[in-house]
N, C-alpha and C. Protein backbone atom coordinates (compact mmCIF):
# COMPACT_ATOMS: atom_id res chain seq x y z
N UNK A 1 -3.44 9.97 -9.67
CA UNK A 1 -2.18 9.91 -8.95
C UNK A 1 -1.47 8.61 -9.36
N UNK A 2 -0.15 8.84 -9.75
CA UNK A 2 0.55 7.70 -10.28
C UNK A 2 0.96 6.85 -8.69
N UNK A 3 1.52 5.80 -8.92
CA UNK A 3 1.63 4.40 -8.14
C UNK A 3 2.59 4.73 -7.15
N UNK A 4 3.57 5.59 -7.77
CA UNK A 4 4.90 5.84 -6.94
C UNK A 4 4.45 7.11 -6.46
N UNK A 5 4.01 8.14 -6.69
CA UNK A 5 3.94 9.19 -6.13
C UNK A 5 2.70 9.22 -4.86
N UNK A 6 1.68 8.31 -5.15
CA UNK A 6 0.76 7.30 -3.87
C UNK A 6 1.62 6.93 -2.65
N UNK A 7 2.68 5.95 -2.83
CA UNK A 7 3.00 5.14 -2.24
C UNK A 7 3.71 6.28 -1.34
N UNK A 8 4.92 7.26 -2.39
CA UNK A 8 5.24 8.11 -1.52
C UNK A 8 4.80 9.13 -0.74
N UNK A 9 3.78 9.53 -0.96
CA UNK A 9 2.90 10.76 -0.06
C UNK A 9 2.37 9.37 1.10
N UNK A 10 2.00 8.31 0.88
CA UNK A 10 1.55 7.45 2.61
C UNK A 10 2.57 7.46 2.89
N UNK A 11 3.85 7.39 3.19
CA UNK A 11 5.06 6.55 3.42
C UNK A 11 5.14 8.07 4.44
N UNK A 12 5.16 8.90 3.91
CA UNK A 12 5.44 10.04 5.13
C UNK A 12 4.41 10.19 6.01
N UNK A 13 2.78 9.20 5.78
CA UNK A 13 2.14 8.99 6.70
C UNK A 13 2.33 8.11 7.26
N UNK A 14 2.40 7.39 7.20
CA UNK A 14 3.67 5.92 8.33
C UNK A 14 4.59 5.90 8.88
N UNK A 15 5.41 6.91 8.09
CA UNK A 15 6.53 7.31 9.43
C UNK A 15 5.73 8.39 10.03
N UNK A 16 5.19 9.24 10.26
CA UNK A 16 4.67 9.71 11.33
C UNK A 16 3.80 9.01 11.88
N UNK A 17 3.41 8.05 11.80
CA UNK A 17 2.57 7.18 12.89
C UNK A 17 3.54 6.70 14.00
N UNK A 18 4.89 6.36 13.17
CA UNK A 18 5.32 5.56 14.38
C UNK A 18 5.94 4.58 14.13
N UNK A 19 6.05 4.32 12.59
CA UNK A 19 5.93 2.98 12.27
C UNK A 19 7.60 2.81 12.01
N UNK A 20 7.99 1.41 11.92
CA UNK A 20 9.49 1.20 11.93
C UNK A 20 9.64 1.43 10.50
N UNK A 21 10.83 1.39 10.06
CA UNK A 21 11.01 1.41 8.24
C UNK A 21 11.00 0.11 8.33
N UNK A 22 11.09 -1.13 8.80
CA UNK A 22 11.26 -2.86 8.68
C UNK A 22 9.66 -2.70 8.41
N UNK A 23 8.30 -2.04 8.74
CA UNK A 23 7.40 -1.94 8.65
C UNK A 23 6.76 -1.59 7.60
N UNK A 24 7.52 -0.30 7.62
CA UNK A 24 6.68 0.36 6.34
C UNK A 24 7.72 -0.19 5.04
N UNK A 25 8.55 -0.73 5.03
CA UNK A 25 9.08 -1.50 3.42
C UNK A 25 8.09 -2.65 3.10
N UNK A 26 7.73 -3.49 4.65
CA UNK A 26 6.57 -4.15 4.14
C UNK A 26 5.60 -3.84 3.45
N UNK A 27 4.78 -3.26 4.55
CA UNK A 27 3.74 -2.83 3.84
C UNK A 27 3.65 -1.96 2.14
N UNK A 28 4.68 -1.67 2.05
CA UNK A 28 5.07 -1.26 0.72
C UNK A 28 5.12 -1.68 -0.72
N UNK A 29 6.14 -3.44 0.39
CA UNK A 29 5.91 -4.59 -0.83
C UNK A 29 4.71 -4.90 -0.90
N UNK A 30 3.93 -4.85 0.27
CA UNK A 30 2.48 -5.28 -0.29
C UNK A 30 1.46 -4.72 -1.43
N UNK A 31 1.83 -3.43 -1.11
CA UNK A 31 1.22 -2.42 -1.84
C UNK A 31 1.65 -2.54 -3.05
N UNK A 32 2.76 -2.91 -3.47
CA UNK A 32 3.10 -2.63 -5.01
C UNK A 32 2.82 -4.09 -5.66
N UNK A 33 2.63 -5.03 -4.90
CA UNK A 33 2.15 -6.17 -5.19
C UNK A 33 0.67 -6.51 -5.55
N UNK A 34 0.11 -6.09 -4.31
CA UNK A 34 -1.16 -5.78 -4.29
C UNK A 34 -1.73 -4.77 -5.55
N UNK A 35 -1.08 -3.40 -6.42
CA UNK A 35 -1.34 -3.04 -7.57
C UNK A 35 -0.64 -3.92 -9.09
N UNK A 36 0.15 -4.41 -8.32
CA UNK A 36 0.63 -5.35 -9.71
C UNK A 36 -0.60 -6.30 -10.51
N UNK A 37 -0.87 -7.18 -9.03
CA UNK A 37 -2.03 -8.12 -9.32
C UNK A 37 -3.21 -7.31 -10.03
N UNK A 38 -3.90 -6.23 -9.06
CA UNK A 38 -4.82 -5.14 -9.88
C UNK A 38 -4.79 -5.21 -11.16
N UNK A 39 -3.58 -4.06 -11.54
CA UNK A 39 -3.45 -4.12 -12.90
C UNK A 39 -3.31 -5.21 -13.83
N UNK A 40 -2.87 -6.82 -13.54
CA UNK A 40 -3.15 -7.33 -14.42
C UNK A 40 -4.90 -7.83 -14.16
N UNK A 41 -5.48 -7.98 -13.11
CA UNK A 41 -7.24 -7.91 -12.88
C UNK A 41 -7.48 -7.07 -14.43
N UNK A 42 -7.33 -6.08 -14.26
CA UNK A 42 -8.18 -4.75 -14.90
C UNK A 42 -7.83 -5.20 -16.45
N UNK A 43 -6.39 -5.22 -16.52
CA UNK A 43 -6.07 -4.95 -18.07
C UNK A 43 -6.43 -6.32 -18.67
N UNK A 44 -6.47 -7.40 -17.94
CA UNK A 44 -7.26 -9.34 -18.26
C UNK A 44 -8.42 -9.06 -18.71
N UNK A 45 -9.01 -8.48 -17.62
CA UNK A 45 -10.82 -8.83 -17.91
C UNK A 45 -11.35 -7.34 -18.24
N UNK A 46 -10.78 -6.26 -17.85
CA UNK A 46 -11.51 -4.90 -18.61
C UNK A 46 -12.14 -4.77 -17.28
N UNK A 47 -12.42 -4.95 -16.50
CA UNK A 47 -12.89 -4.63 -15.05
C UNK A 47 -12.13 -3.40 -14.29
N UNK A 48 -13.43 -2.34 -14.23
CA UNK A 48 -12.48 -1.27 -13.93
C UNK A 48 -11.93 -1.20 -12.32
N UNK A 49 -11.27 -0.95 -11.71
CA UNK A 49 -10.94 -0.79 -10.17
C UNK A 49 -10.39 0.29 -10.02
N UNK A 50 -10.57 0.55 -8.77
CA UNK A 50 -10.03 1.81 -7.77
C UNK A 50 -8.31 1.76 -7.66
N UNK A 51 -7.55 1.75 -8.23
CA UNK A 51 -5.85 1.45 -7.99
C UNK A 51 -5.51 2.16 -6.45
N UNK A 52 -6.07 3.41 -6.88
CA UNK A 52 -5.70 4.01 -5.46
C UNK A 52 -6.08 3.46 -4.31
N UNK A 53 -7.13 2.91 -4.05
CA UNK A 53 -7.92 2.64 -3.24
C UNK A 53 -7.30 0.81 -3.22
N UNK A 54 -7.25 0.29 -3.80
CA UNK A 54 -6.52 -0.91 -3.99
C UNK A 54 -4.78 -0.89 -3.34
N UNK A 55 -4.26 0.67 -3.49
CA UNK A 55 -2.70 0.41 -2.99
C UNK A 55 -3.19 0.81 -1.44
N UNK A 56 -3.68 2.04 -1.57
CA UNK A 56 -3.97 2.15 0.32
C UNK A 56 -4.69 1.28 1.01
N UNK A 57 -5.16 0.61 0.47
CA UNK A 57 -5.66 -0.80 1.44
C UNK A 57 -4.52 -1.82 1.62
N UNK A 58 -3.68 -1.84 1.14
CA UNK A 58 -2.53 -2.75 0.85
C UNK A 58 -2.20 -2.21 2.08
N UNK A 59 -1.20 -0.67 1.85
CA UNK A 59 -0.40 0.21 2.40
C UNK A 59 -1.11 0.22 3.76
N UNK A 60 -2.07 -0.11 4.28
CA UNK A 60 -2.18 -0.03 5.54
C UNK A 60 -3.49 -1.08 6.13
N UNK A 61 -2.66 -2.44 5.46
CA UNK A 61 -3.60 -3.72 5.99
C UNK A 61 -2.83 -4.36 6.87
N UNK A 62 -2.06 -3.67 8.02
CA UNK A 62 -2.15 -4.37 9.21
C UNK A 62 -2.00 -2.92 10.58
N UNK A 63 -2.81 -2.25 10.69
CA UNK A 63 -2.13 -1.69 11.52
C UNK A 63 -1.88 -1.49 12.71
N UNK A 64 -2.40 -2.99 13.11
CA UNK A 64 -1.98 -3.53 14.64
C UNK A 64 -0.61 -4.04 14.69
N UNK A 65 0.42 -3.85 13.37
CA UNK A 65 1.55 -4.58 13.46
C UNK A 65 2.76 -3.48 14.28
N UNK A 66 2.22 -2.35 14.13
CA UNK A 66 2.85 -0.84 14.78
C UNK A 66 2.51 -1.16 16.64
N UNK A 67 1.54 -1.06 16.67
CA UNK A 67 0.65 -1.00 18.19
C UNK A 67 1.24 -2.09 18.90
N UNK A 68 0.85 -3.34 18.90
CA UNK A 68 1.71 -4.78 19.24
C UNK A 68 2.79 -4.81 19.24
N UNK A 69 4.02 -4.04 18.84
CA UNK A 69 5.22 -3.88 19.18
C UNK A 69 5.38 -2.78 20.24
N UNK A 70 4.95 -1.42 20.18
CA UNK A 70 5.26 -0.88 21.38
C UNK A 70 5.16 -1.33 22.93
């Protein structure tokens, strides 16, 4: 699964959580940040990683930031 088509299949899981769009753009930037760094990890040292698994941890590393606002 490519980076953008990831990001967009969670993003319709975040707005159905609940989540604000001020929220989920964050967590978004994180996510594409969070695979930026990855990919230069991987393609530096040849170290293989999970990308996917690297953006959805991004994509949903706070999700007390939803809950604490209601």
């Amino acid at each position: 699964m490519n980076t953008r088509t990831m990001l967009q299949k969670e993003d319709i899981l975040l707005k159905s959580s609940g989540m604000s769009d001020a929220d989920i753009t964050h967590s978004t930037q994180v996510a594409e940040k969070a695979l930026e760094i990855a990919g230069r990890i991987r393609s530096g040292s040849g170290t293989e990683l999970d990308m996917e698994l690297v953006g959805r941890g991004a994509l949903f590393h706070d999700p007390r930031r939803h809950r604490d606002r209601q």
